[in-house]
N, C-alpha and C. Protein backbone atom coordinates (compact mmCIF):
# COMPACT_ATOMS: atom_id res chain seq x y z
N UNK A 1 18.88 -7.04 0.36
CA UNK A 1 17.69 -7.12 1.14
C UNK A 1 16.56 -7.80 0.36
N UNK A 2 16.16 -7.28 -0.93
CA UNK A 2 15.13 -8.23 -1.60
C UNK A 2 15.23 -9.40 -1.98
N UNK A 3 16.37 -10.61 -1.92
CA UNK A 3 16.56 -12.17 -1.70
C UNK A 3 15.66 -12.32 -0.09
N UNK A 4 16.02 -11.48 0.94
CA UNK A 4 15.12 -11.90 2.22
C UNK A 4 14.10 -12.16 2.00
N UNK A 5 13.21 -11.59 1.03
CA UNK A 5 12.18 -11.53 1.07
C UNK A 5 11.68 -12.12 -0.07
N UNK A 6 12.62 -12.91 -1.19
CA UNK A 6 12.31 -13.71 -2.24
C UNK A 6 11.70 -12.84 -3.77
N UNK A 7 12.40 -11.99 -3.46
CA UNK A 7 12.31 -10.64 -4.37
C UNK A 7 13.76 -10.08 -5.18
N UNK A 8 13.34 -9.39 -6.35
CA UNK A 8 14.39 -8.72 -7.08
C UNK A 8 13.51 -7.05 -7.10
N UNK A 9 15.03 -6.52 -7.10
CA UNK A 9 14.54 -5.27 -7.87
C UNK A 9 14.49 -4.57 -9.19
N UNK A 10 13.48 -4.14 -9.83
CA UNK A 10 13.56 -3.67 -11.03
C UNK A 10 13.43 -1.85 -11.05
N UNK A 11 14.28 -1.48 -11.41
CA UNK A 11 14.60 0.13 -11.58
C UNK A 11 13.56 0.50 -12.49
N UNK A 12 12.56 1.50 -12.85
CA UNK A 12 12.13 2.57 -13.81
C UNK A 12 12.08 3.93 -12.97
N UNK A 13 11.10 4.82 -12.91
CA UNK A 13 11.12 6.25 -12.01
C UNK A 13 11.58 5.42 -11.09
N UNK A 14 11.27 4.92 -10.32
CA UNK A 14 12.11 4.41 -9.00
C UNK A 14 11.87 3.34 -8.75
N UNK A 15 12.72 2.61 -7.63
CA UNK A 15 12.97 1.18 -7.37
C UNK A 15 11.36 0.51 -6.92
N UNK A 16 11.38 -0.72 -7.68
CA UNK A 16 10.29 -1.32 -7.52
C UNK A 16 10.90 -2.78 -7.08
N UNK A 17 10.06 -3.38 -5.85
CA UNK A 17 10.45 -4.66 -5.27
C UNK A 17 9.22 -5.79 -5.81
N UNK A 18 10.01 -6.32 -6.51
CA UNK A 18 8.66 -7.78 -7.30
C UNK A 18 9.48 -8.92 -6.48
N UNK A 19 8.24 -9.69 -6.62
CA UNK A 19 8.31 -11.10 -6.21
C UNK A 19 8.90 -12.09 -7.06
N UNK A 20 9.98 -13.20 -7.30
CA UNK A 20 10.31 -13.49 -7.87
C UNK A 20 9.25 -14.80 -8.81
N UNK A 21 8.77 -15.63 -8.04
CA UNK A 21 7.71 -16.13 -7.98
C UNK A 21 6.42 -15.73 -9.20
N UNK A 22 5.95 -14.79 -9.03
CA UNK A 22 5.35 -14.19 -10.23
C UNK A 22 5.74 -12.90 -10.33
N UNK A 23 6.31 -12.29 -10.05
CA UNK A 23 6.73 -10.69 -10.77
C UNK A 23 5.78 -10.24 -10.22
N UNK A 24 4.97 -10.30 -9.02
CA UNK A 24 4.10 -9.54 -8.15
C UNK A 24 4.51 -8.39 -7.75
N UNK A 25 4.24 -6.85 -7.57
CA UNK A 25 4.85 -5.85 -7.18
C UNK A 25 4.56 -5.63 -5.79
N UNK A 26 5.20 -5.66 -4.45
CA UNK A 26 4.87 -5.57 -3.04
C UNK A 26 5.56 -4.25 -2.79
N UNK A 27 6.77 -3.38 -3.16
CA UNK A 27 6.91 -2.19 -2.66
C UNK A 27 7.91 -1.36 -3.81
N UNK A 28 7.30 -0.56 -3.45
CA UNK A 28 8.21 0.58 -4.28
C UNK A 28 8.48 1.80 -3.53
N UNK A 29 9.74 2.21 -3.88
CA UNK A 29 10.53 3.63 -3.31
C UNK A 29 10.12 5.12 -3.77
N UNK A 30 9.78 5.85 -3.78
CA UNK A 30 10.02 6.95 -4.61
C UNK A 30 11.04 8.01 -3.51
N UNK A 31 12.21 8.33 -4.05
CA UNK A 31 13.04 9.33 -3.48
C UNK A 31 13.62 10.10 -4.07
N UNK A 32 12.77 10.98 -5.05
CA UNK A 32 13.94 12.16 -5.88
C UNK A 32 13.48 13.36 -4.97
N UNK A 33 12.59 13.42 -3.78
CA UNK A 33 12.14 14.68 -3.26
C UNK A 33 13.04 15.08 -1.99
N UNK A 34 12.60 15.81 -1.56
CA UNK A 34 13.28 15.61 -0.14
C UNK A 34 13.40 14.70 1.07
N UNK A 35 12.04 14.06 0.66
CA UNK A 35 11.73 12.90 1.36
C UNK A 35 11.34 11.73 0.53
N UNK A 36 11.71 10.52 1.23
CA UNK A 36 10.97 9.60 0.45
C UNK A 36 9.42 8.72 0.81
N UNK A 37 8.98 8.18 -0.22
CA UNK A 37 7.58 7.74 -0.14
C UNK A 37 7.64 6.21 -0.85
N UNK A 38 7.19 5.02 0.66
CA UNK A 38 7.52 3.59 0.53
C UNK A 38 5.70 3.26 0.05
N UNK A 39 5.34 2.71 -1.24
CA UNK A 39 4.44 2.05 -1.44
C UNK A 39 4.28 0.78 -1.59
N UNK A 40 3.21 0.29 -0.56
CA UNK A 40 3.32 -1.38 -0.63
C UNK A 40 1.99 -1.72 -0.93
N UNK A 41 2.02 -3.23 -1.28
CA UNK A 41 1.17 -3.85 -1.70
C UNK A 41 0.12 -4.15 -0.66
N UNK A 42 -1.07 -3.58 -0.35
CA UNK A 42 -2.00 -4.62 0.32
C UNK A 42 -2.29 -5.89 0.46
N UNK A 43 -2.74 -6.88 0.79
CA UNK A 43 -2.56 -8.27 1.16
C UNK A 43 -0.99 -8.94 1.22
N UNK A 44 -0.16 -8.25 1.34
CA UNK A 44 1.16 -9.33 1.18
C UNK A 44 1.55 -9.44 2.42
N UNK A 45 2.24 -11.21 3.05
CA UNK A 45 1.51 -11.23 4.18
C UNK A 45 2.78 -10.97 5.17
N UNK A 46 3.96 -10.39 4.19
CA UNK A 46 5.05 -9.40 4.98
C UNK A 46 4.87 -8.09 4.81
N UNK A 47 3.84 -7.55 4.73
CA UNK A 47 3.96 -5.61 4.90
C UNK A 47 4.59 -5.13 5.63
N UNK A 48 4.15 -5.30 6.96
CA UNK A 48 4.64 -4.64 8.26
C UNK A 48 6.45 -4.83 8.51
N UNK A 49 6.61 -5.97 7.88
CA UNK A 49 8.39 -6.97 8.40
C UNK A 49 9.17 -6.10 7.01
N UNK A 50 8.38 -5.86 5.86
CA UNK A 50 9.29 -5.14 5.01
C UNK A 50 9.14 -3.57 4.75
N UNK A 51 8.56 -3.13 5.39
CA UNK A 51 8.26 -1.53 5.64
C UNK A 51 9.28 -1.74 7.15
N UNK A 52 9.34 -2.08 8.08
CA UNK A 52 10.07 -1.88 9.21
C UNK A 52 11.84 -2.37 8.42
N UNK A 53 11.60 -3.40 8.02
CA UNK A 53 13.04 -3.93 7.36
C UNK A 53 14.01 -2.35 5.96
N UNK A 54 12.46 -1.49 5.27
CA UNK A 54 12.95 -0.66 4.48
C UNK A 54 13.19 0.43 5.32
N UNK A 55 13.01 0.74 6.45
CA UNK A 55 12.94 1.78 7.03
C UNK A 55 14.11 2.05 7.98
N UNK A 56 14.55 0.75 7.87
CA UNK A 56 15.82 0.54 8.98
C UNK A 56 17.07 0.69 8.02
N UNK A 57 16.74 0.01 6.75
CA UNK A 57 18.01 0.52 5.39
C UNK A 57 18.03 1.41 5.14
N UNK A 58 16.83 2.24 4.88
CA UNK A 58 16.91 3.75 4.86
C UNK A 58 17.22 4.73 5.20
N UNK A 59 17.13 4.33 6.26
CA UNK A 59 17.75 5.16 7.20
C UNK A 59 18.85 5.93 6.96
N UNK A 60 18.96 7.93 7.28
CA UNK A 60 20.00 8.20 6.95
C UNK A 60 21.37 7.74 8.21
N UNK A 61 22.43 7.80 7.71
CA UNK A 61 23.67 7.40 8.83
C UNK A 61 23.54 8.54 9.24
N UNK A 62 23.56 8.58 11.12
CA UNK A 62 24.44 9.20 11.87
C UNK A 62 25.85 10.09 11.38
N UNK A 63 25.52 11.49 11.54
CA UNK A 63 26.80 12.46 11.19
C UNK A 63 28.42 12.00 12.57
């Protein structure tokens, strides 16, 4: 998913999505809780397309 968007991911506490371009940080995961928490970058001018795009991968599967 982060090539769609011209991005790699780099792992520390949790997955962080940079831009390849300059190593800009646009979203990060945090999920060691029960739930998880998507932080994104303000001004990037896919927020909305990669919060809907993380939310649809995230998604747990159907039992």
């Amino acid at each position: 998913m982060a090539e769609e968007y011209g991005c790699y991911v780099e792992y520390g506490a949790y997955p962080h999505l940079k831009l390849h371009e300059n190593d800009q940080e646009v979203a990060a995961v945090q999920d060691w809780t029960t739930f998880g928490t998507v932080y994104l970058r303000l001004g990037y001018e896919r927020t909305e397309e990669l919060l809907r795009r993380l939310a649809a991968v995230l998604r747990p599967a159907a039992p």
